[in-house]
PDB file of N, CA and C in Angstrom:
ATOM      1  N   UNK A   1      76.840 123.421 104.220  1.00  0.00           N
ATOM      2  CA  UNK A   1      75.815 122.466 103.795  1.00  0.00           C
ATOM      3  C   UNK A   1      76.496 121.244 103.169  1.00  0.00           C
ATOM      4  N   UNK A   2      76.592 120.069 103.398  1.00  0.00           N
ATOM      5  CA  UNK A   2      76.933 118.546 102.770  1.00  0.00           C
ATOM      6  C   UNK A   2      75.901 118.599 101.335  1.00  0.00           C
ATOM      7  N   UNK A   3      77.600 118.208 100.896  1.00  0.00           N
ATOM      8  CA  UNK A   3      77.117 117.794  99.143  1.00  0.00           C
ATOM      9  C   UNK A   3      76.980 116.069  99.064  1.00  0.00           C
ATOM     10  N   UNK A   4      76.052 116.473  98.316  1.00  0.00           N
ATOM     11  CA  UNK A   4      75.163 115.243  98.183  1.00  0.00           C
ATOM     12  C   UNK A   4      76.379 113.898  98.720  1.00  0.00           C
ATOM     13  N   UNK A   5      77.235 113.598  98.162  1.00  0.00           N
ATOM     14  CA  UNK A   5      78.324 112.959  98.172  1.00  0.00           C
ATOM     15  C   UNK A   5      78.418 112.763  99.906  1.00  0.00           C
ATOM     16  N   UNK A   6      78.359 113.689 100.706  1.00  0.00           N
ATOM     17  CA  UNK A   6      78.833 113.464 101.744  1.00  0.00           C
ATOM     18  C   UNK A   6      77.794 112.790 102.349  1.00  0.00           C
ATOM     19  N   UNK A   7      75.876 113.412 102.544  1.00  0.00           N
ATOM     20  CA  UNK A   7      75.004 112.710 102.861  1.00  0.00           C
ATOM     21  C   UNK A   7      74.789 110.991 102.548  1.00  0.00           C
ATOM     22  N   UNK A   8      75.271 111.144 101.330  1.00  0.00           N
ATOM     23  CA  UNK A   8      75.194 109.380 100.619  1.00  0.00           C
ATOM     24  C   UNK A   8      76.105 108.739 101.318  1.00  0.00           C
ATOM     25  N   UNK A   9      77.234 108.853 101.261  1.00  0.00           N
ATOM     26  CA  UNK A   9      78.373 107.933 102.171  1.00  0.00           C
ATOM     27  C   UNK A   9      77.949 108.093 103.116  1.00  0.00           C
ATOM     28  N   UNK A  10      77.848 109.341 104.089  1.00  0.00           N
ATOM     29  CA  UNK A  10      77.286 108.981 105.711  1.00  0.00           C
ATOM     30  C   UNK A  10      75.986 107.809 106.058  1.00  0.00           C
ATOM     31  N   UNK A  11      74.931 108.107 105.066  1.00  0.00           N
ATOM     32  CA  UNK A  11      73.831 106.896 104.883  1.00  0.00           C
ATOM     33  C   UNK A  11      74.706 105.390 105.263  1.00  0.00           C
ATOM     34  N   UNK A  12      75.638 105.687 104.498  1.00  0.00           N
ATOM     35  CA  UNK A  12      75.925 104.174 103.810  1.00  0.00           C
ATOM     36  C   UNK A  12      76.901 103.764 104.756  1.00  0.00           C
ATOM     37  N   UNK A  13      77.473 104.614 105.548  1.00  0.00           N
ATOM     38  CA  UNK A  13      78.816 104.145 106.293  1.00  0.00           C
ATOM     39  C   UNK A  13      78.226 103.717 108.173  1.00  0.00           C
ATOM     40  N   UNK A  14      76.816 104.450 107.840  1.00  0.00           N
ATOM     41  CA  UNK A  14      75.889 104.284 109.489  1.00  0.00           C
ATOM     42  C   UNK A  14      75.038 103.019 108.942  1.00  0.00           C
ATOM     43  N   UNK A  15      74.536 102.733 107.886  1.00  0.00           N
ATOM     44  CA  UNK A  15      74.124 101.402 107.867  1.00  0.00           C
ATOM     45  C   UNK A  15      74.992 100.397 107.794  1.00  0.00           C
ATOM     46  N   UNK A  16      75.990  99.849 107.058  1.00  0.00           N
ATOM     47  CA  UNK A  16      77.006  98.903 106.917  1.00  0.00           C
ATOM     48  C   UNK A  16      77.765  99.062 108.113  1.00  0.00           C
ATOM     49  N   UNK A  17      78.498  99.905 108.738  1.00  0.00           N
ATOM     50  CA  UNK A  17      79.709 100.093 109.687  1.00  0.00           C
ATOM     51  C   UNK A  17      80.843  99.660 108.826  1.00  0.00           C
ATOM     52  N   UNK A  18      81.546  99.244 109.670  1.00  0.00           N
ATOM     53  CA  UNK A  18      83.147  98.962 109.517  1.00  0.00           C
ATOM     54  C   UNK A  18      84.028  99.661 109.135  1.00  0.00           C
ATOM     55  N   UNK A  19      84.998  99.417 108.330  1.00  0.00           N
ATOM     56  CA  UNK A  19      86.320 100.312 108.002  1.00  0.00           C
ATOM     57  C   UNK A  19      85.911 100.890 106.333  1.00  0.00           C
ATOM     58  N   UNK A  20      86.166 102.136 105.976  1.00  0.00           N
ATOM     59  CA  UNK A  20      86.414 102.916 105.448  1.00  0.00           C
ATOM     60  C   UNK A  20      86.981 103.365 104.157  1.00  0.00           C
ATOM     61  N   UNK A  21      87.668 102.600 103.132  1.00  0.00           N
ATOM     62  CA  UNK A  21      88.334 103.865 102.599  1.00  0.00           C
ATOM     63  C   UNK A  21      88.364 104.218 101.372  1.00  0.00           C
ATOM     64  N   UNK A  22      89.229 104.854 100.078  1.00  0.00           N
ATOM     65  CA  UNK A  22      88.508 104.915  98.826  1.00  0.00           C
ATOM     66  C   UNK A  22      87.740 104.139  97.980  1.00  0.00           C
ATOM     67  N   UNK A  23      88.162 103.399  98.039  1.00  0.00           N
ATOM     68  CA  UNK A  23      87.303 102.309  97.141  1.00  0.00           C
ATOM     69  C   UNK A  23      86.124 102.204  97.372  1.00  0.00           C
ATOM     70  N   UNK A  24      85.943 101.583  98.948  1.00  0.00           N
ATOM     71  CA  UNK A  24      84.793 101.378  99.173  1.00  0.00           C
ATOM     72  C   UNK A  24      84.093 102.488  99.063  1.00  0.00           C
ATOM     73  N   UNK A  25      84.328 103.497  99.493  1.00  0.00           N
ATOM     74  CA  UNK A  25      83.196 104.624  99.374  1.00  0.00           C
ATOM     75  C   UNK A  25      83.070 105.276  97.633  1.00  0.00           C
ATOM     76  N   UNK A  26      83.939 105.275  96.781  1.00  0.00           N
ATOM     77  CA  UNK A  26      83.509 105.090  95.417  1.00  0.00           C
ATOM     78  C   UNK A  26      82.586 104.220  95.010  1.00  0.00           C
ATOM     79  N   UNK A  27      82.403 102.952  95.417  1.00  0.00           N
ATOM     80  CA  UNK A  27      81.589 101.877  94.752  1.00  0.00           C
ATOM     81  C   UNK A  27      80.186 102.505  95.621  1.00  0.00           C
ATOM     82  N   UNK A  28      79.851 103.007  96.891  1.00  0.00           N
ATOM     83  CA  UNK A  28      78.915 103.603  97.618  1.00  0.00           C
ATOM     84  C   UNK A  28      78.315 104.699  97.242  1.00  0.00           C
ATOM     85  N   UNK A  29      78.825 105.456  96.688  1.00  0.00           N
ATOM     86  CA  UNK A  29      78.955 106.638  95.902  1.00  0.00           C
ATOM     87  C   UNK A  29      78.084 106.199  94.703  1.00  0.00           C
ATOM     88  N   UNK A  30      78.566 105.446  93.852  1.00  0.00           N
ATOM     89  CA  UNK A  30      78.045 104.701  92.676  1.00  0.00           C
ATOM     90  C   UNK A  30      76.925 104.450  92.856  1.00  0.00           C
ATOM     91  N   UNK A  31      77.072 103.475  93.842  1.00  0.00           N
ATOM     92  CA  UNK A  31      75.216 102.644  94.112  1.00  0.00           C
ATOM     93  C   UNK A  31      74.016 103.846  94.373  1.00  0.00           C
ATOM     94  N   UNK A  32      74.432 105.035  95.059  1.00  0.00           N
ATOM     95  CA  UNK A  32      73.753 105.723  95.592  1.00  0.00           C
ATOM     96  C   UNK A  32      73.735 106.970  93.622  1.00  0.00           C
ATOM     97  N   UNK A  33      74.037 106.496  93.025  1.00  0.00           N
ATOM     98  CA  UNK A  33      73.908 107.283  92.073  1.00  0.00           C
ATOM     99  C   UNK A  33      74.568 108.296  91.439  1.00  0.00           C
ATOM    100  N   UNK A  34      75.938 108.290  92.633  1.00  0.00           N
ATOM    101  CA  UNK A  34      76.674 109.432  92.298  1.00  0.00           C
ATOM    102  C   UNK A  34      77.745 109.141  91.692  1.00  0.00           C
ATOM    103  N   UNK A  35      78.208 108.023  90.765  1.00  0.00           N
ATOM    104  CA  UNK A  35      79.728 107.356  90.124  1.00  0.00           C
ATOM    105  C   UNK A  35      79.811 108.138  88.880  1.00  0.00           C
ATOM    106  N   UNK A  36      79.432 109.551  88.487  1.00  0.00           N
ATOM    107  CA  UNK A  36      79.461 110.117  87.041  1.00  0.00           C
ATOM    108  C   UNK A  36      81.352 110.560  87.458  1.00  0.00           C
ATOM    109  N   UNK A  37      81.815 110.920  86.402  1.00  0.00           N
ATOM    110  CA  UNK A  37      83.133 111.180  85.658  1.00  0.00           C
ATOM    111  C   UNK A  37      83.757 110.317  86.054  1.00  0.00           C
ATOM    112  N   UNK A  38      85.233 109.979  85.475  1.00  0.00           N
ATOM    113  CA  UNK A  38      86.340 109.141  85.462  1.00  0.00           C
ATOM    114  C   UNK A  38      86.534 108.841  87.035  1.00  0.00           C
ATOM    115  N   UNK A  39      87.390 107.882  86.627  1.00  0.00           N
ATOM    116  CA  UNK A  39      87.918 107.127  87.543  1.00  0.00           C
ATOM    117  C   UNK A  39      88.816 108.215  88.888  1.00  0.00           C
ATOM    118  N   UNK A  40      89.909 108.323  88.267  1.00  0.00           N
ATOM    119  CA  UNK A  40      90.159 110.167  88.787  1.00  0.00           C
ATOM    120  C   UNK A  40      89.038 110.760  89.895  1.00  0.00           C
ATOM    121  N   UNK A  41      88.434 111.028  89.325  1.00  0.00           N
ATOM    122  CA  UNK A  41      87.607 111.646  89.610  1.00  0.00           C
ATOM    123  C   UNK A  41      86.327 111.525  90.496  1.00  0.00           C
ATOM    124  N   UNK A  42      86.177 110.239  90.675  1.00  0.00           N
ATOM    125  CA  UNK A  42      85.401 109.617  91.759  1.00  0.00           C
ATOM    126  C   UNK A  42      86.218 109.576  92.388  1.00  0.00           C
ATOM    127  N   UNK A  43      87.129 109.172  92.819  1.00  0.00           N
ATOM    128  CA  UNK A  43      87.732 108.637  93.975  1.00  0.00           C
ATOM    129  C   UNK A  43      88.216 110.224  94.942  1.00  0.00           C
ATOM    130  N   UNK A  44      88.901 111.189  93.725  1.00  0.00           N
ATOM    131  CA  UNK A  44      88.636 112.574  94.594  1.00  0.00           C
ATOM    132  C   UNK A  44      87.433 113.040  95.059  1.00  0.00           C
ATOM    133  N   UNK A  45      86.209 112.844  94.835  1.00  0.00           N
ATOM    134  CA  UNK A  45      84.755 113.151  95.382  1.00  0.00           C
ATOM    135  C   UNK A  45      84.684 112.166  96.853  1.00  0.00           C
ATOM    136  N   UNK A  46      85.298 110.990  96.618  1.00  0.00           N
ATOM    137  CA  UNK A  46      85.355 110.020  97.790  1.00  0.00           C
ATOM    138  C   UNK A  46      86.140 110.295  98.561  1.00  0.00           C
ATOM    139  N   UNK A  47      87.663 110.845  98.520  1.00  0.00           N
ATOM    140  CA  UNK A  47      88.276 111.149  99.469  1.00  0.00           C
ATOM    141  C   UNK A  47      87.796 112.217 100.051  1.00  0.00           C
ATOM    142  N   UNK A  48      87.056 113.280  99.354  1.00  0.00           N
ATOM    143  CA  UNK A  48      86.537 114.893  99.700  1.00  0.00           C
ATOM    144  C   UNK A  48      85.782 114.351 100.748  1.00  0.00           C
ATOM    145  N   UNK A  49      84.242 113.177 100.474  1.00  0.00           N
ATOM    146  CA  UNK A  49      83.795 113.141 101.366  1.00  0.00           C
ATOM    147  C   UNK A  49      83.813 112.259 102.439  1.00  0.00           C
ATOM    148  N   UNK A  50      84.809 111.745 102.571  1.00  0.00           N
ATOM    149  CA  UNK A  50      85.458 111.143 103.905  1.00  0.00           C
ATOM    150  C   UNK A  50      85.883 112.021 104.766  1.00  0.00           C
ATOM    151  N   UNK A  51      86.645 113.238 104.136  1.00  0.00           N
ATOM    152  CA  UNK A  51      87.206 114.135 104.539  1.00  0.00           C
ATOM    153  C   UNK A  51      86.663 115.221 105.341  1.00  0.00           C
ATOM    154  N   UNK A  52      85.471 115.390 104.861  1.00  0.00           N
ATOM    155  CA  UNK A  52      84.282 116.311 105.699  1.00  0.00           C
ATOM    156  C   UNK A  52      83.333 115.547 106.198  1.00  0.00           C
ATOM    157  N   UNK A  53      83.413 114.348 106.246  1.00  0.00           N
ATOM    158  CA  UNK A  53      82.504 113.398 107.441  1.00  0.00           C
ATOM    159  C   UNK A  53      83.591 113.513 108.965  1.00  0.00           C
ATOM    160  N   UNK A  54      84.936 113.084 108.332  1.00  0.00           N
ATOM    161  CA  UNK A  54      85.545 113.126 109.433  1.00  0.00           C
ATOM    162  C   UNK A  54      85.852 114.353 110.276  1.00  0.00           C
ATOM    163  N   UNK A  55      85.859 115.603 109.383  1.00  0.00           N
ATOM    164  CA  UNK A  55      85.753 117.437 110.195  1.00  0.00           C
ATOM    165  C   UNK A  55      84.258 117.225 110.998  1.00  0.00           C
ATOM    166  N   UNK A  56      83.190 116.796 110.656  1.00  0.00           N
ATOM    167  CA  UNK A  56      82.170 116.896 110.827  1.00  0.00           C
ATOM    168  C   UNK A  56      82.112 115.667 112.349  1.00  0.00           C
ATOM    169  N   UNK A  57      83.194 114.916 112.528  1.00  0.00           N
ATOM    170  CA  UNK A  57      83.106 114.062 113.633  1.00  0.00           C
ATOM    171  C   UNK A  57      82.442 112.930 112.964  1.00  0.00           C
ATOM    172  N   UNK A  58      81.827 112.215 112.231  1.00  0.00           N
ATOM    173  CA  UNK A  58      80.895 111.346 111.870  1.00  0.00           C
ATOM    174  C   UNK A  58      81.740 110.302 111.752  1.00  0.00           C
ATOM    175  N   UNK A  59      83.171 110.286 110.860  1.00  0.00           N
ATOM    176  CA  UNK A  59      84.152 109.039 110.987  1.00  0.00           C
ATOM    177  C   UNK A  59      84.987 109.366 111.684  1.00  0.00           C
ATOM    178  N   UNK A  60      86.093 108.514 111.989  1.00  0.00           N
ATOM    179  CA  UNK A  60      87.575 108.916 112.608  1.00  0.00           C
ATOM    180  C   UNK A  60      88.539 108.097 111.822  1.00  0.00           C
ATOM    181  N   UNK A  61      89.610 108.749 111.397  1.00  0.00           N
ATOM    182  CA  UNK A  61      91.027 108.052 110.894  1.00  0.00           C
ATOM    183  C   UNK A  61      91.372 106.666 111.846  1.00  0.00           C
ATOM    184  N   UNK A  62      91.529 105.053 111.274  1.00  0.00           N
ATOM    185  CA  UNK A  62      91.762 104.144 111.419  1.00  0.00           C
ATOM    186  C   UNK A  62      93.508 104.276 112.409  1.00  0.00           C
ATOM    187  N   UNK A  63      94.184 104.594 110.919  1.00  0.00           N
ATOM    188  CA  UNK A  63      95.454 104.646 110.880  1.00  0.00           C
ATOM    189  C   UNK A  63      95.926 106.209 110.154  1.00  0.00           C
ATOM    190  N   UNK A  64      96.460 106.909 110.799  1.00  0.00           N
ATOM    191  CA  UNK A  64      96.681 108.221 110.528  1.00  0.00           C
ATOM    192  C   UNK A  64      97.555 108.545 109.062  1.00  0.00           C
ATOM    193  N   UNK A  65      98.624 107.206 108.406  1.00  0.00           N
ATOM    194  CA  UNK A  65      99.381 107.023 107.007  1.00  0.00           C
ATOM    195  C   UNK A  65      98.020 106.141 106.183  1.00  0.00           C
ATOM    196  N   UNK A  66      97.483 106.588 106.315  1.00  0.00           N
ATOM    197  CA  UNK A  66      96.373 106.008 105.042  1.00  0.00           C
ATOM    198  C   UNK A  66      94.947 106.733 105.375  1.00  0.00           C
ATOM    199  N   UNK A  67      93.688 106.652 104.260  1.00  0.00           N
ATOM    200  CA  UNK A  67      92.675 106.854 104.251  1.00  0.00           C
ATOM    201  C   UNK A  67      91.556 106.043 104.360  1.00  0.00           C
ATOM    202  N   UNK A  68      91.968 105.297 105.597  1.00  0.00           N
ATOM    203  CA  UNK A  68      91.142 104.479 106.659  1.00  0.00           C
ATOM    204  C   UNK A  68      90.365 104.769 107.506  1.00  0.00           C
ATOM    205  N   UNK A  69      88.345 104.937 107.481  1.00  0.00           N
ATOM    206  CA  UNK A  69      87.952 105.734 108.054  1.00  0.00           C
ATOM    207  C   UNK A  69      86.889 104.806 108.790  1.00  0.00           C
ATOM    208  N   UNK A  70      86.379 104.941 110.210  1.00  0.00           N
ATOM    209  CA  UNK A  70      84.981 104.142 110.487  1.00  0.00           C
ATOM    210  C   UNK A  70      84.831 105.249 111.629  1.00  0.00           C
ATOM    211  N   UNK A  71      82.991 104.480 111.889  1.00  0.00           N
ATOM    212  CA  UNK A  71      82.008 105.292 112.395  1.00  0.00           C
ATOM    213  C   UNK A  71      82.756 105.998 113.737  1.00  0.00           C
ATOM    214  N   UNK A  72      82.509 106.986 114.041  1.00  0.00           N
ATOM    215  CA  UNK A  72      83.093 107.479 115.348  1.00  0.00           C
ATOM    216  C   UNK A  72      82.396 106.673 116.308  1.00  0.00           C
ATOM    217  N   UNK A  73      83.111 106.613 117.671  1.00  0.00           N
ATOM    218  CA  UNK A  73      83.017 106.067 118.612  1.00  0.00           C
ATOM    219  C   UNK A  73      81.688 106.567 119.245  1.00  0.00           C
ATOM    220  N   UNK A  74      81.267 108.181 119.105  1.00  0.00           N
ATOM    221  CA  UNK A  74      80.201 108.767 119.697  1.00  0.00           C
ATOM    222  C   UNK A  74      79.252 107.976 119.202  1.00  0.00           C
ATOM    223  N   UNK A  75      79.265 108.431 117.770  1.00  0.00           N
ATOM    224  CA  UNK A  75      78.216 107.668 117.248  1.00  0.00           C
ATOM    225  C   UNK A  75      77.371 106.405 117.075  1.00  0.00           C
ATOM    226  N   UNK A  76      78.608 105.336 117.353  1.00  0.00           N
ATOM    227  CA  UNK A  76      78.422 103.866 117.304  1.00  0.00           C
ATOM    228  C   UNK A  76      77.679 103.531 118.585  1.00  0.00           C
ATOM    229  N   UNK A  77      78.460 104.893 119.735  1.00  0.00           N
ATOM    230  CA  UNK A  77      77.458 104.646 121.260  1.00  0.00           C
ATOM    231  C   UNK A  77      76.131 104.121 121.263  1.00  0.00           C
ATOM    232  N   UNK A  78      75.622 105.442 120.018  1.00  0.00           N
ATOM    233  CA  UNK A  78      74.151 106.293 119.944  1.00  0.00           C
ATOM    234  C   UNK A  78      73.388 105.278 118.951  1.00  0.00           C
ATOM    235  N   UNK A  79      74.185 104.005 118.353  1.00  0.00           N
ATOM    236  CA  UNK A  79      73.202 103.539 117.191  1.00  0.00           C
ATOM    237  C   UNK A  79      72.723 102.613 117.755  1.00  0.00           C
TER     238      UNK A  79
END
């Protein structure tokens, strides 16, 4: 089952598009209500759920040495 974290970024990464990676999906995270504990600590909730969007097929790795993520190709077909 997707924790909340993962549903919110997927929202947010199929409306906006483009590229991907901690930051941005911390500040997404935030807006959507979910920016509680440290700094630390968001950004591991953000990498987590990049991480199981992308198992899940929903993003794909940009560049395989960084945490650069956008919409899969299937998906972008289908929007």
């Amino acid at each position: 089952m997707a924790t909340q974290a993962v549903q919110a970024l997927e929202k947010a990464i199929r409306a906006f598009g483009g590229t991907w990676d901690t930051q941005s999906s911390v500040t997404a995270l935030r807006d959507a209500g979910l920016g509680h504990g440290d700094q630390r600590a968001q950004e591991k909730r953000a990498r987590q759920a990049l991480r199981d969007l992308a198992a899940a097929r929903v993003v794909v790795k940009v560049d395989p040495d960084s945490a650069t993520y956008r919409l899969s190709n299937e998906l972008r077909d289908h929007a």
